[in-house]
N, C-alpha and C. Protein backbone atom coordinates (compact mmCIF):
# COMPACT_ATOMS: atom_id res chain seq x y z
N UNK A 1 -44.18 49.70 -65.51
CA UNK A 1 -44.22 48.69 -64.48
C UNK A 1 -43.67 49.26 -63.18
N UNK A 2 -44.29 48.93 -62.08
CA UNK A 2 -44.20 49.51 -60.67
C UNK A 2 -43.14 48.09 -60.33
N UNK A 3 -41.78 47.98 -60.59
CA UNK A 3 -40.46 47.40 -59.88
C UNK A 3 -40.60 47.23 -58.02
N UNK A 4 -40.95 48.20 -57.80
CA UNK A 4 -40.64 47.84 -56.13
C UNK A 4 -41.68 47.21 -55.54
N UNK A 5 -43.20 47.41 -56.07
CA UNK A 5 -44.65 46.99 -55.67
C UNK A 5 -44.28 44.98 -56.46
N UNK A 6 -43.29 44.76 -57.84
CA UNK A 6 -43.46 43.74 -57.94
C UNK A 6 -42.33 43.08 -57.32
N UNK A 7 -41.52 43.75 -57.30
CA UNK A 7 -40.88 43.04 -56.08
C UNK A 7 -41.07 42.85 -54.73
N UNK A 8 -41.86 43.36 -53.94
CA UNK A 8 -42.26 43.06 -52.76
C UNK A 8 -43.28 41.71 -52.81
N UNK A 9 -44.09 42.14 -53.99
CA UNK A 9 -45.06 41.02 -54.19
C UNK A 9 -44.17 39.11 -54.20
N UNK A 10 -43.26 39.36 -54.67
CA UNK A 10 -42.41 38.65 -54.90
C UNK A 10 -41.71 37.69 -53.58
N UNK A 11 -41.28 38.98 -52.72
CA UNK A 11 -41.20 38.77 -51.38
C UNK A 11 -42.20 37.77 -50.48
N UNK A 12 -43.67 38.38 -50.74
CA UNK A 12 -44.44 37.95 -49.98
C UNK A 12 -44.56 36.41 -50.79
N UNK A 13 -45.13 36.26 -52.07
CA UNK A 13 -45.25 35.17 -52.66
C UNK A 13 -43.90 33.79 -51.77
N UNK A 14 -42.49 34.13 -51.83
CA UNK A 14 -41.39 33.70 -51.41
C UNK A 14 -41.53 33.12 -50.09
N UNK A 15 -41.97 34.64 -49.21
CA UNK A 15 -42.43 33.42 -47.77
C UNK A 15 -43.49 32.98 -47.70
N UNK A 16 -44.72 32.75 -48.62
CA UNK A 16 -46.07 31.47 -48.43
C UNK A 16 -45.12 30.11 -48.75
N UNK A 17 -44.22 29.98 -49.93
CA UNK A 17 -43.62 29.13 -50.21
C UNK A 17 -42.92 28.50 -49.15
N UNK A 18 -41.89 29.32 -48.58
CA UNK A 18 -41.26 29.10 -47.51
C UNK A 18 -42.13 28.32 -46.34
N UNK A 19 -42.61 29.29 -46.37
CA UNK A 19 -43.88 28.82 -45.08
C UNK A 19 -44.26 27.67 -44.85
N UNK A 20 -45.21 27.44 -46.36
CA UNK A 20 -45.59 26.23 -46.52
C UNK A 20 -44.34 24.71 -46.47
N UNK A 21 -43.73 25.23 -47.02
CA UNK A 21 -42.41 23.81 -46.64
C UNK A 21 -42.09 23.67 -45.42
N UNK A 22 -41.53 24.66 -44.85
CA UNK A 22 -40.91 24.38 -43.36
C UNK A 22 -41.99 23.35 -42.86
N UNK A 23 -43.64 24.01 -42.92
CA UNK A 23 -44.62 23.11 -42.26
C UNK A 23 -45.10 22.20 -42.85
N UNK A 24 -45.01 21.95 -43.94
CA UNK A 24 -44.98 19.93 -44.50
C UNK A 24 -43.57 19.63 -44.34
N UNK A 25 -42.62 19.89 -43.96
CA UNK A 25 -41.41 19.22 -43.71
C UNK A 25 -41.52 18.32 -42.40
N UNK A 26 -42.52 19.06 -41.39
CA UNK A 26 -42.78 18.98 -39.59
C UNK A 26 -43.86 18.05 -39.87
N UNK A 27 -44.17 17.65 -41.04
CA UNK A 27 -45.66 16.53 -41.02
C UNK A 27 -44.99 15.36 -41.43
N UNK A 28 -45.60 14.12 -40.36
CA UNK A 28 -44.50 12.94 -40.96
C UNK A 28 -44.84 12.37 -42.28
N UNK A 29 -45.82 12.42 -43.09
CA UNK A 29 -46.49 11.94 -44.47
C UNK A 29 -45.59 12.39 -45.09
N UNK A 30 -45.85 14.00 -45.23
CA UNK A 30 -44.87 14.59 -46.39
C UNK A 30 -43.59 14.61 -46.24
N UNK A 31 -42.96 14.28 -44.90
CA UNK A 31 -41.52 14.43 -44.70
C UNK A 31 -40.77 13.12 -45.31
N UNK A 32 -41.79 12.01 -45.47
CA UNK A 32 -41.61 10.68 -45.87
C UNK A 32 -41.49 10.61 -47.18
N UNK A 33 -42.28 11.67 -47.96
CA UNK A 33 -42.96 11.15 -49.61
C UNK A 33 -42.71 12.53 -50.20
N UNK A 34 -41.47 12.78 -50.85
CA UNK A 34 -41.02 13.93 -52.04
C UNK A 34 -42.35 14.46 -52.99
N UNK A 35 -42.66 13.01 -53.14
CA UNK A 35 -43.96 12.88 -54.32
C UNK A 35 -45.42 14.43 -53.81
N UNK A 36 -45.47 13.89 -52.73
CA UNK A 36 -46.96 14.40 -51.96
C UNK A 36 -46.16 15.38 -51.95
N UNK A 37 -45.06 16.43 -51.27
CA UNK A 37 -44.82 17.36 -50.84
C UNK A 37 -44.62 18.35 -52.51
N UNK A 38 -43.98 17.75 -53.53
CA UNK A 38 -44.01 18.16 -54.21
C UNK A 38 -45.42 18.44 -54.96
N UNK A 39 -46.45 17.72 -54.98
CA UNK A 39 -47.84 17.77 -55.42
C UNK A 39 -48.54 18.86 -54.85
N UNK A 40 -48.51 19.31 -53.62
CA UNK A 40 -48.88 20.08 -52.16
C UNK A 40 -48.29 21.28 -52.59
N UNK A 41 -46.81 21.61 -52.74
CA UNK A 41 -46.25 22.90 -53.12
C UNK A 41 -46.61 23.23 -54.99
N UNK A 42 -47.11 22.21 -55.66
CA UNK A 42 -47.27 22.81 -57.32
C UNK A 42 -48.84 23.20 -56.92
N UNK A 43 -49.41 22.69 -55.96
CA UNK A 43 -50.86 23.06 -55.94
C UNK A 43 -50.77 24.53 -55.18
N UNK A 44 -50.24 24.58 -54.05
CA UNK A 44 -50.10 25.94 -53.18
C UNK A 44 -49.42 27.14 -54.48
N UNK A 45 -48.18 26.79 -54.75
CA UNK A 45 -47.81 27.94 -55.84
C UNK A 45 -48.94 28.65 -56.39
N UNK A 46 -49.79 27.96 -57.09
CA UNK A 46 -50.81 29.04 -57.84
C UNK A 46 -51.65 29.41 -57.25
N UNK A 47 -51.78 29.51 -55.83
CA UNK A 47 -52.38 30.35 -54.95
C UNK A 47 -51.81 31.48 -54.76
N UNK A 48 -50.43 31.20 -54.35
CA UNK A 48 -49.54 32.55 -53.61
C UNK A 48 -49.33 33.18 -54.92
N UNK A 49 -49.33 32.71 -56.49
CA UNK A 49 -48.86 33.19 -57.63
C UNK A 49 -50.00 34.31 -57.78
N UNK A 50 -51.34 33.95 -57.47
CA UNK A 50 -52.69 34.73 -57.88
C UNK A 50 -52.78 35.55 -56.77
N UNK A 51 -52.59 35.24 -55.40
CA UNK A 51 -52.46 36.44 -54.49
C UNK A 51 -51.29 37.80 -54.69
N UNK A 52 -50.02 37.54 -55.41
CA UNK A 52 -48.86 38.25 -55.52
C UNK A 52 -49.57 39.09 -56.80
N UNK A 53 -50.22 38.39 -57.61
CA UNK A 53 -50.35 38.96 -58.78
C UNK A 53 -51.80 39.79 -58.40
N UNK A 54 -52.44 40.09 -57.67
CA UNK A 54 -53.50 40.13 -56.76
C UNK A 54 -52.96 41.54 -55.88
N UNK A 55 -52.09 41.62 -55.59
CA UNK A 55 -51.57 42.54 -54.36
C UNK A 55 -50.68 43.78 -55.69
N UNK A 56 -50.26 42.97 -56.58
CA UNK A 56 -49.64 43.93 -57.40
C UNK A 56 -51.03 44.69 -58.14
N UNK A 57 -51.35 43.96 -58.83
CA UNK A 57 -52.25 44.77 -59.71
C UNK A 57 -53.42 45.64 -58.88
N UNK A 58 -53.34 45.56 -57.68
CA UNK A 58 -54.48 46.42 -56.92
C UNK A 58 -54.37 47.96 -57.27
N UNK A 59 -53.15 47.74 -57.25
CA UNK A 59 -52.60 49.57 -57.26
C UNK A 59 -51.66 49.69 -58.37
N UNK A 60 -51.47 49.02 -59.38
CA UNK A 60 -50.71 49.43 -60.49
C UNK A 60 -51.26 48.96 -61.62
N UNK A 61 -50.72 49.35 -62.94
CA UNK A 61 -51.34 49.50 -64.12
C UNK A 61 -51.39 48.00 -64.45
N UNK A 62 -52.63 47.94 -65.42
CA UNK A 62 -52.91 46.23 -65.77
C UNK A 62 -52.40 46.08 -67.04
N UNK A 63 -51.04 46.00 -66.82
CA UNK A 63 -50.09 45.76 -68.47
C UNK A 63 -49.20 44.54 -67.70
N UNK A 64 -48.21 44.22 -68.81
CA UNK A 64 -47.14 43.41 -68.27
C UNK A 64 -47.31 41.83 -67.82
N UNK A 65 -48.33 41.38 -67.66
CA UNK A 65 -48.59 40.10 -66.88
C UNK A 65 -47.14 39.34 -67.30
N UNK A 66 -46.43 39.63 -68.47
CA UNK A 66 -45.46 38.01 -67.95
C UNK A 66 -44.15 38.71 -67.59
N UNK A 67 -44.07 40.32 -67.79
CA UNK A 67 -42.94 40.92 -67.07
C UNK A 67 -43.24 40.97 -65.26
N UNK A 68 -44.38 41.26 -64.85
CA UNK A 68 -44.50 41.21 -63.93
C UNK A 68 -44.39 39.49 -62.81
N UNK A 69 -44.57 38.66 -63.89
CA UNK A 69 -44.21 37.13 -63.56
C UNK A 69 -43.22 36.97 -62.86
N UNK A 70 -42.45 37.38 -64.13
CA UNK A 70 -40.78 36.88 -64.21
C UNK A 70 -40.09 38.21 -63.08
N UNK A 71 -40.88 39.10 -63.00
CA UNK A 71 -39.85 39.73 -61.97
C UNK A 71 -39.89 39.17 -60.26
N UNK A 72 -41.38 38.78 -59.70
CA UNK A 72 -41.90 38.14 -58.97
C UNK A 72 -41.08 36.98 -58.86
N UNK A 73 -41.14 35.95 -60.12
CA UNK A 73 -40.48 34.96 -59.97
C UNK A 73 -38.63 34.70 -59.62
N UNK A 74 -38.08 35.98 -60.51
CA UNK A 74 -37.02 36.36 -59.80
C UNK A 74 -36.66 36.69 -58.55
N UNK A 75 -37.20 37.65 -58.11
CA UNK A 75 -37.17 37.96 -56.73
C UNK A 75 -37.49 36.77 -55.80
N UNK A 76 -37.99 35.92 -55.88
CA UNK A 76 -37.89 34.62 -55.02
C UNK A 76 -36.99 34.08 -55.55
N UNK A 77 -36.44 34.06 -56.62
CA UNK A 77 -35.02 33.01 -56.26
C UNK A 77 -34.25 34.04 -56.00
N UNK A 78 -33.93 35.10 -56.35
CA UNK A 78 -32.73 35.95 -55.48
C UNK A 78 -32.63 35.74 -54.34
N UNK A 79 -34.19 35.22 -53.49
CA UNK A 79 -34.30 35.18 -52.42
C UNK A 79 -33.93 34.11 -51.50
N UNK A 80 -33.97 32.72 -52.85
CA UNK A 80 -33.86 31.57 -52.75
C UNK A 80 -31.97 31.71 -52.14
N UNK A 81 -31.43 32.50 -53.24
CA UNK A 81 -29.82 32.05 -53.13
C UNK A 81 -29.43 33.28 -52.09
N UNK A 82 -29.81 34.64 -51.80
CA UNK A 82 -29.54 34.56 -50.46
C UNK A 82 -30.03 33.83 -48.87
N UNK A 83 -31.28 33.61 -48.96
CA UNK A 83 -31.37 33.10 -47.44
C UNK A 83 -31.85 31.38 -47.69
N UNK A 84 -32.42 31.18 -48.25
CA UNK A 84 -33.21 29.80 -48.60
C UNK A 84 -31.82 28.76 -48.49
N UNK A 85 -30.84 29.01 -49.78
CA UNK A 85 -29.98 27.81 -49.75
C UNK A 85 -28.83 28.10 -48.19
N UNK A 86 -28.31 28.47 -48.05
CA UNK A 86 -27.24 29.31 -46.61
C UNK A 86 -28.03 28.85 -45.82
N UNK A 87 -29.09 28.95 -45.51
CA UNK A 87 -29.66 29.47 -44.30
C UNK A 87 -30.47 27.75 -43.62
N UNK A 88 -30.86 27.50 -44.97
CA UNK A 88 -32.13 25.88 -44.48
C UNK A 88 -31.25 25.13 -45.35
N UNK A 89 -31.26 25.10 -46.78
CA UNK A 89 -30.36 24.08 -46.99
C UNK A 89 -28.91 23.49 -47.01
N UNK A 90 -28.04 24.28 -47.26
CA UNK A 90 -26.23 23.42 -46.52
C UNK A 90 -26.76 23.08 -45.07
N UNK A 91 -27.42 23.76 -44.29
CA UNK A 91 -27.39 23.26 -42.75
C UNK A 91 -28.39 21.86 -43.11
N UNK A 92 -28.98 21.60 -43.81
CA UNK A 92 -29.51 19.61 -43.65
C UNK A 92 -28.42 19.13 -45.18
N UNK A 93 -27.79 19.46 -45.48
CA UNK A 93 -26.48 19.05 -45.87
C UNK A 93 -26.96 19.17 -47.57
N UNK A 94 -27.71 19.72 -47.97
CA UNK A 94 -27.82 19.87 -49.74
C UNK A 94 -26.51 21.63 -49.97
N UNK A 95 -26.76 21.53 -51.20
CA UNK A 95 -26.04 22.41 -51.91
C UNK A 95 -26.43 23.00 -52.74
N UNK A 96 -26.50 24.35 -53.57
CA UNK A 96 -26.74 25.39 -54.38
C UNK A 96 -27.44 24.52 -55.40
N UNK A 97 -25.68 23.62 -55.49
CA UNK A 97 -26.20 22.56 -57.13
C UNK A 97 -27.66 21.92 -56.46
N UNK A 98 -27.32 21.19 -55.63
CA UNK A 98 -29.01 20.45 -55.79
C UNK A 98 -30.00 21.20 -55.55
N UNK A 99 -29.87 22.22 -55.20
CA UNK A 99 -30.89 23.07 -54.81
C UNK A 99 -31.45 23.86 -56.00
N UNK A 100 -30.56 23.95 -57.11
CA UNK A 100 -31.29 24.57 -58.33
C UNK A 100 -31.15 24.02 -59.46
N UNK A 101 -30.69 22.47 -59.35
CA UNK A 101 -30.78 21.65 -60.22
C UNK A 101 -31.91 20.78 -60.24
N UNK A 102 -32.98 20.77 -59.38
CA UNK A 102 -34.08 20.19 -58.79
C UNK A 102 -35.28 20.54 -59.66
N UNK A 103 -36.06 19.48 -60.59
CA UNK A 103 -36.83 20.22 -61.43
C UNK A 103 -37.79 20.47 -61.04
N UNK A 104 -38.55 20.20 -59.63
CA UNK A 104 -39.69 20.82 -58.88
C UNK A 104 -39.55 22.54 -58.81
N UNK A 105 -38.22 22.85 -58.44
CA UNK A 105 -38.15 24.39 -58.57
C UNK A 105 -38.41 25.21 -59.71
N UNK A 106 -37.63 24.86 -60.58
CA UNK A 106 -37.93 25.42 -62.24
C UNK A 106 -39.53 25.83 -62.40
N UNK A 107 -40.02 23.95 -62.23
CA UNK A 107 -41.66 23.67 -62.22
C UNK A 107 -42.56 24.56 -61.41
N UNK A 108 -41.87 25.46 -60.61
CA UNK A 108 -42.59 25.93 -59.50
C UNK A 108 -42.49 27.09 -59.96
N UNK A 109 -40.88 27.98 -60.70
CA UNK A 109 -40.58 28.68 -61.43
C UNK A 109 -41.88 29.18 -62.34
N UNK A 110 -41.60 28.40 -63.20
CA UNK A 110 -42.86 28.42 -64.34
C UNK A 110 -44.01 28.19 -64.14
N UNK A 111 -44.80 27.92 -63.03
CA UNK A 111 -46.12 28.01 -63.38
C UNK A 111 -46.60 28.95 -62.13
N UNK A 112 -45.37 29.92 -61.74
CA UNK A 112 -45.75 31.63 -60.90
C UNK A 112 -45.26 31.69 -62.09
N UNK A 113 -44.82 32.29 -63.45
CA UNK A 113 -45.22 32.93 -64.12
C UNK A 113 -46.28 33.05 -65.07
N UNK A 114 -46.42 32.08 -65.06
CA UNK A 114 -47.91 31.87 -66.05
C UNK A 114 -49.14 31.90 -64.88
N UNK A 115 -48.98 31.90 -63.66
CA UNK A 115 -50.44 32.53 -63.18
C UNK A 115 -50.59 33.56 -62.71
N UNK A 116 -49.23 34.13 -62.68
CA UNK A 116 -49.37 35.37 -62.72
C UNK A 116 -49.87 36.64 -64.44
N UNK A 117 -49.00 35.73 -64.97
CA UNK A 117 -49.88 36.42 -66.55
C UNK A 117 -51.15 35.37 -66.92
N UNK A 118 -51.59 34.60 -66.87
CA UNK A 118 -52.78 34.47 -66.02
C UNK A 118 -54.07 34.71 -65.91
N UNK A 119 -53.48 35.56 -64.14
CA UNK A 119 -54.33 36.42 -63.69
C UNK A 119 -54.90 37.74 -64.38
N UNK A 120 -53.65 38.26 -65.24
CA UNK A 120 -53.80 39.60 -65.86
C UNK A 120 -54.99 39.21 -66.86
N UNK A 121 -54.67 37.85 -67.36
CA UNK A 121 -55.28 37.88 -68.99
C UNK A 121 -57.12 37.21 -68.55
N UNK A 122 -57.09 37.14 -67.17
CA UNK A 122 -58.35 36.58 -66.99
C UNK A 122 -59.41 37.99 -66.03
N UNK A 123 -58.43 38.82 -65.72
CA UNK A 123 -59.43 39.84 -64.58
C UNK A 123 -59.16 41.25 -65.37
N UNK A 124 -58.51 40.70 -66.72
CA UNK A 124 -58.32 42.82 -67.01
C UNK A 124 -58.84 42.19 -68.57
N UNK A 125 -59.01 43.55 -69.42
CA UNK A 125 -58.73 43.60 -71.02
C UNK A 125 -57.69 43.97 -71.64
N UNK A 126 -56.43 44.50 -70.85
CA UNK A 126 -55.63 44.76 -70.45
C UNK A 126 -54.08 44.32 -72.11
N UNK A 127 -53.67 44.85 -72.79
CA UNK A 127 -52.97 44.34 -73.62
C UNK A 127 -51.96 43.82 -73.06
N UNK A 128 -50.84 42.97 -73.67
CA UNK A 128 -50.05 42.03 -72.68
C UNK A 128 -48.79 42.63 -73.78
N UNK A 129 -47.53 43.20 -73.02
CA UNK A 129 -46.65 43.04 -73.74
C UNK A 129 -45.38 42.49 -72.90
């Protein structure tokens, strides 16, 4: 497994996420309704999950789909608890705890890893370990 290619992927996956919130946060519908914003980000995830998993496998070996998940998926929350919670959330007044006690995240967690293994098990022949 290529570590630095899935961690970057990881990176990038991290700011579509990002991205995408800051700008349904600025829309008054979704800023109103948890429901929709949360529906909006489980639908976007398996986009940025199939592009990350997409950018990795271009240039590295087609093994690994749920190691390569979970490292992806790690690397956005590493990313989460350095800049995400510090940075956007204590400043509108949440905290670590609510911030990763929230089961939209987990939910968001788990289904970048499963489209990222996935992707492997749908575009390669590829054995999965």
């Amino acid at each position: 497994m290529n570590y630095p290619r899935a961690i970057l992927s990881g990176i990038i996956a991290w700011l579509c996420v990002v991205i995408t919130f800051y700008v349904l946060e600025h829309i008054p519908f979704f800023k109103e309704s948890t429901t929709a914003l949360a529906f909006i980000a489980t639908f976007t995830i398996i986009f940025y999950a199939w592009f990350a998993a997409w950018l990795y496998y271009k240039k590295a070996a087609k093994k690994s789909g749920l190691l390569v998940g979970i490292v992806i998926t790690a690397t956005a929350l590493v990313l989460d608890v350095l800049v995400t919670v510090p940075f956007i959330e204590i400043p509108k007044g949440n905290s670590y705890q609510s911030f990763f006690s929230n089961p939209l995240l987990w939910t968001l967690a788990v289904i970048n890893v499963l489209t990222v293994f996935l992707y492997l098990k749908r575009n390669t022949k590829a054995s999965q370990n």
